[in-house]
C-alpha atoms as a PDB file:
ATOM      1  CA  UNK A   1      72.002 115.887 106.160  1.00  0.00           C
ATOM      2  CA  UNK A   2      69.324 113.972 104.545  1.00  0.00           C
ATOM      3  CA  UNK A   3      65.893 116.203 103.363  1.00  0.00           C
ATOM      4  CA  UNK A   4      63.903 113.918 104.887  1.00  0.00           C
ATOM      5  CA  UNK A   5      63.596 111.127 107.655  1.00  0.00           C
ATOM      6  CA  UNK A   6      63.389 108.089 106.604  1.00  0.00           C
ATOM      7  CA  UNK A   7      62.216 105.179 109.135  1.00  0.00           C
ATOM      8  CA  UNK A   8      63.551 101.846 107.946  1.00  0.00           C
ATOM      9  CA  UNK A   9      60.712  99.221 107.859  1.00  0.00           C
ATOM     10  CA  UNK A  10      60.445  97.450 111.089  1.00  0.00           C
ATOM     11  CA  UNK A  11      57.621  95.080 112.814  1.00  0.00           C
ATOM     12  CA  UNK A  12      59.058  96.433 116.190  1.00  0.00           C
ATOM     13  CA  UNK A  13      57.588 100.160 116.291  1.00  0.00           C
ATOM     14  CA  UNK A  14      57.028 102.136 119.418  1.00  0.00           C
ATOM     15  CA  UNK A  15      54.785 105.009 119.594  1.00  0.00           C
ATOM     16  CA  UNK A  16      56.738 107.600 121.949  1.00  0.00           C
ATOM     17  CA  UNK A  17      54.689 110.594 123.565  1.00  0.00           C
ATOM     18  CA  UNK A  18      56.056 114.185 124.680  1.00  0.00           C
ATOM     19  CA  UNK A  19      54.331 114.930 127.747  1.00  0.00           C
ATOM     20  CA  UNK A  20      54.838 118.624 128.906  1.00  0.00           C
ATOM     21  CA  UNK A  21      55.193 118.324 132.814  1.00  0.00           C
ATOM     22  CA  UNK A  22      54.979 121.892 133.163  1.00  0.00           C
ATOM     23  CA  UNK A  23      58.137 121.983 135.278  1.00  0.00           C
ATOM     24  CA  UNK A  24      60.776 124.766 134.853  1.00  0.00           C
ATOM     25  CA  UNK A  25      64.091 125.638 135.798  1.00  0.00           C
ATOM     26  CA  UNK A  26      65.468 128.853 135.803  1.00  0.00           C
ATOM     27  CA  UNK A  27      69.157 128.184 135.190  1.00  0.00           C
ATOM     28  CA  UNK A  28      72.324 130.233 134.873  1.00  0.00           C
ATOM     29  CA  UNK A  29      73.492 130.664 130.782  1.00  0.00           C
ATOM     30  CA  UNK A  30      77.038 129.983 131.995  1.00  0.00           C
ATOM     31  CA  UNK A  31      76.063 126.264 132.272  1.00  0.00           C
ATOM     32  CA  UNK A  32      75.341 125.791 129.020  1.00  0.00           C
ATOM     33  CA  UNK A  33      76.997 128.725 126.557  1.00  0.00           C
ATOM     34  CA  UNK A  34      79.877 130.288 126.343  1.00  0.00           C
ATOM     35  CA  UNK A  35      80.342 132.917 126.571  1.00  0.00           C
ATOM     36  CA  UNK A  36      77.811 134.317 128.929  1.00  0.00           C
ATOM     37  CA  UNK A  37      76.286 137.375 130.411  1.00  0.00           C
ATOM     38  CA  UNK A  38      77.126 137.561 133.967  1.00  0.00           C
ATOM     39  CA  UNK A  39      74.186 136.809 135.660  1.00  0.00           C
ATOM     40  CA  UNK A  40      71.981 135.457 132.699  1.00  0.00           C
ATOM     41  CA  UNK A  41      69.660 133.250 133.449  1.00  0.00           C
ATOM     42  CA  UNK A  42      67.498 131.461 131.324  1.00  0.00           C
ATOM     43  CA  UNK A  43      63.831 129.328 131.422  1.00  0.00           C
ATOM     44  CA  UNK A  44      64.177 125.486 130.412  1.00  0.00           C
ATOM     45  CA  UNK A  45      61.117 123.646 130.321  1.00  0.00           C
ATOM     46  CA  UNK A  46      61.130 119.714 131.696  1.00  0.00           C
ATOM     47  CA  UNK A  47      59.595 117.115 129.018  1.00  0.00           C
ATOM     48  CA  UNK A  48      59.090 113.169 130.162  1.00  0.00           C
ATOM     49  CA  UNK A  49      58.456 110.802 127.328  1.00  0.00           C
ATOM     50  CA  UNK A  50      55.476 108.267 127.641  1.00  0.00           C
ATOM     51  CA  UNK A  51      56.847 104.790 125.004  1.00  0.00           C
ATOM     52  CA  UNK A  52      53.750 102.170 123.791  1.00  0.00           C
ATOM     53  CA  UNK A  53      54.602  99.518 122.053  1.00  0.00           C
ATOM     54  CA  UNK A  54      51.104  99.200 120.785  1.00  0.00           C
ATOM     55  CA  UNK A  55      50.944  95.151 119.761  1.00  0.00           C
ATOM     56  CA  UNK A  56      51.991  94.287 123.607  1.00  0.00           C
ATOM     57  CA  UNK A  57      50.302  96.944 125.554  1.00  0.00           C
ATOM     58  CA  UNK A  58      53.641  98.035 127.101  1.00  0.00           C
ATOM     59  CA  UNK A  59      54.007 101.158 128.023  1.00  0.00           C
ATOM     60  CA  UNK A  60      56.744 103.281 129.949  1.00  0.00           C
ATOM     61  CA  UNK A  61      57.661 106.152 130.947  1.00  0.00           C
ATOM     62  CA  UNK A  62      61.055 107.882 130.578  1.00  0.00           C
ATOM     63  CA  UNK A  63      62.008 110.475 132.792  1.00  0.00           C
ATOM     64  CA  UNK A  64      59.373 111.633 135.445  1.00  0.00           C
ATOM     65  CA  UNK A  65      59.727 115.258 135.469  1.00  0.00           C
ATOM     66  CA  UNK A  66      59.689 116.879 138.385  1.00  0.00           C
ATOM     67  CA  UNK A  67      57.270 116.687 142.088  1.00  0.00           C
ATOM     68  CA  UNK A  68      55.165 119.456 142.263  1.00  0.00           C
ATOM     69  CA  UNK A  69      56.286 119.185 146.269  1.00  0.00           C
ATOM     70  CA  UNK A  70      60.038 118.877 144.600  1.00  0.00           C
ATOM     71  CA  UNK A  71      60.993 120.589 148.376  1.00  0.00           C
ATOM     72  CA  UNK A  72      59.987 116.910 149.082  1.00  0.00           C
ATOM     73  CA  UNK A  73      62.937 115.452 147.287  1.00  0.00           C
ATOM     74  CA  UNK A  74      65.590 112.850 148.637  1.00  0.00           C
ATOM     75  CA  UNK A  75      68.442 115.403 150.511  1.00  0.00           C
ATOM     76  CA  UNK A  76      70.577 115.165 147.510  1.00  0.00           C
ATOM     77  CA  UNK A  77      68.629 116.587 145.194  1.00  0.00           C
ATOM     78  CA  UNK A  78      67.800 119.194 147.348  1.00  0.00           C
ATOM     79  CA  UNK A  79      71.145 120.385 147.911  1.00  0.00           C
ATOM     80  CA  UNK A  80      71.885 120.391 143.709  1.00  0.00           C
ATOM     81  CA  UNK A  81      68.657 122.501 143.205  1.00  0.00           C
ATOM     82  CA  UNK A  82      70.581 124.854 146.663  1.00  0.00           C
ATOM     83  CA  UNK A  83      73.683 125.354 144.092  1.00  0.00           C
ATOM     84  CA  UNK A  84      73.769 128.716 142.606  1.00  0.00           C
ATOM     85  CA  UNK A  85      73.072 127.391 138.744  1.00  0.00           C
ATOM     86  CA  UNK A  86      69.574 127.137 139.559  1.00  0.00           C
ATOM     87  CA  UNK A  87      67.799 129.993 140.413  1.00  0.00           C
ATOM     88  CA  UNK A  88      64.320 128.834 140.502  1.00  0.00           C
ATOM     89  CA  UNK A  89      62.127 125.769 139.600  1.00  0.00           C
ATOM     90  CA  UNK A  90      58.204 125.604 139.055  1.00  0.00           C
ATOM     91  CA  UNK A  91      56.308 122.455 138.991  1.00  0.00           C
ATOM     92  CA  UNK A  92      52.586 123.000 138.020  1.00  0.00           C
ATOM     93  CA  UNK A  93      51.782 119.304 138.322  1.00  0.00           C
ATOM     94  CA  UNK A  94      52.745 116.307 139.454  1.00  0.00           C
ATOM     95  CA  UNK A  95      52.946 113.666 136.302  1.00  0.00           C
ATOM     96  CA  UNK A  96      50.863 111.543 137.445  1.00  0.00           C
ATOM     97  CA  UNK A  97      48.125 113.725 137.495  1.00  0.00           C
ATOM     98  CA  UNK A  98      48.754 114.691 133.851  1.00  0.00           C
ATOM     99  CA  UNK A  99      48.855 110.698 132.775  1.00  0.00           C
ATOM    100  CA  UNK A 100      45.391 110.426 134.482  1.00  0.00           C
ATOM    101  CA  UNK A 101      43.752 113.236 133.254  1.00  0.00           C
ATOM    102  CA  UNK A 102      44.803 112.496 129.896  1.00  0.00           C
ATOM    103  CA  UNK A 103      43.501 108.793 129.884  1.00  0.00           C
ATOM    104  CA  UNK A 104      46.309 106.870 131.103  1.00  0.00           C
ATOM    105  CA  UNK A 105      46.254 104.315 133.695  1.00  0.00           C
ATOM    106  CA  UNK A 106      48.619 104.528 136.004  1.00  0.00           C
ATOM    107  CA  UNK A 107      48.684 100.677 136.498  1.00  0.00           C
ATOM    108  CA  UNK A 108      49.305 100.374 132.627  1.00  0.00           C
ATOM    109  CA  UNK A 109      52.511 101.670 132.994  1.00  0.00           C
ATOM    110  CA  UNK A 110      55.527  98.605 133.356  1.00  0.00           C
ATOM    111  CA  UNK A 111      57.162  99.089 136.677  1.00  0.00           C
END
């Protein structure tokens, strides 16, 4: 592995933003190590990504987190957050209220 990253020279740059959504999941262990505690759950937190491309004025978003009303998701969704590897899920905020409260338009964002 190199020391240090290098970003080759490019006139196309994007400036990409972590946005904390301030969703959680408590998941099961099992779906992600091996081996496992039975019963071991841990907390994973839900990051979307906000992408300028500052010469344009494009922006968008990748991955939207999660509704604060998630019990307002399509069916389907629903019945993977029923399954047993989730045990719980918190959603502070909605993301669009983060965007807007930080200074972002929502109407800046390509659909």
């Amino acid at each position: 592995m190199p020391d240090k990253l290098v970003v080759p020279p490019s006139e196309h740059n994007v400036r990409v933003r972590m946005i904390d959504s301030t969703s959680r999941f408590t998941i099961r262990a099992e779906c992600f190590f091996q081996p496992s505690e039975p019963d071991q759950y841990f907390q994973v937190p839900n990051t979307s990504y906000l992408i300028e491309h500052e010469p344009s004025g494009r922006k968008i978003m990748f991955d939207l987190g999660v509704r604060k009303d998630y019990w307002n998701l399509p069916k389907v969704m629903l019945h993977r957050l029923s399954l047993d590897i989730i045990k719980d899920v918190r959603a502070d905020f909605d993301l669009p209220s983060i965007l807007t409260g930080s200074g972002v338009a929502l109407e800046e964002i390509c659909k």
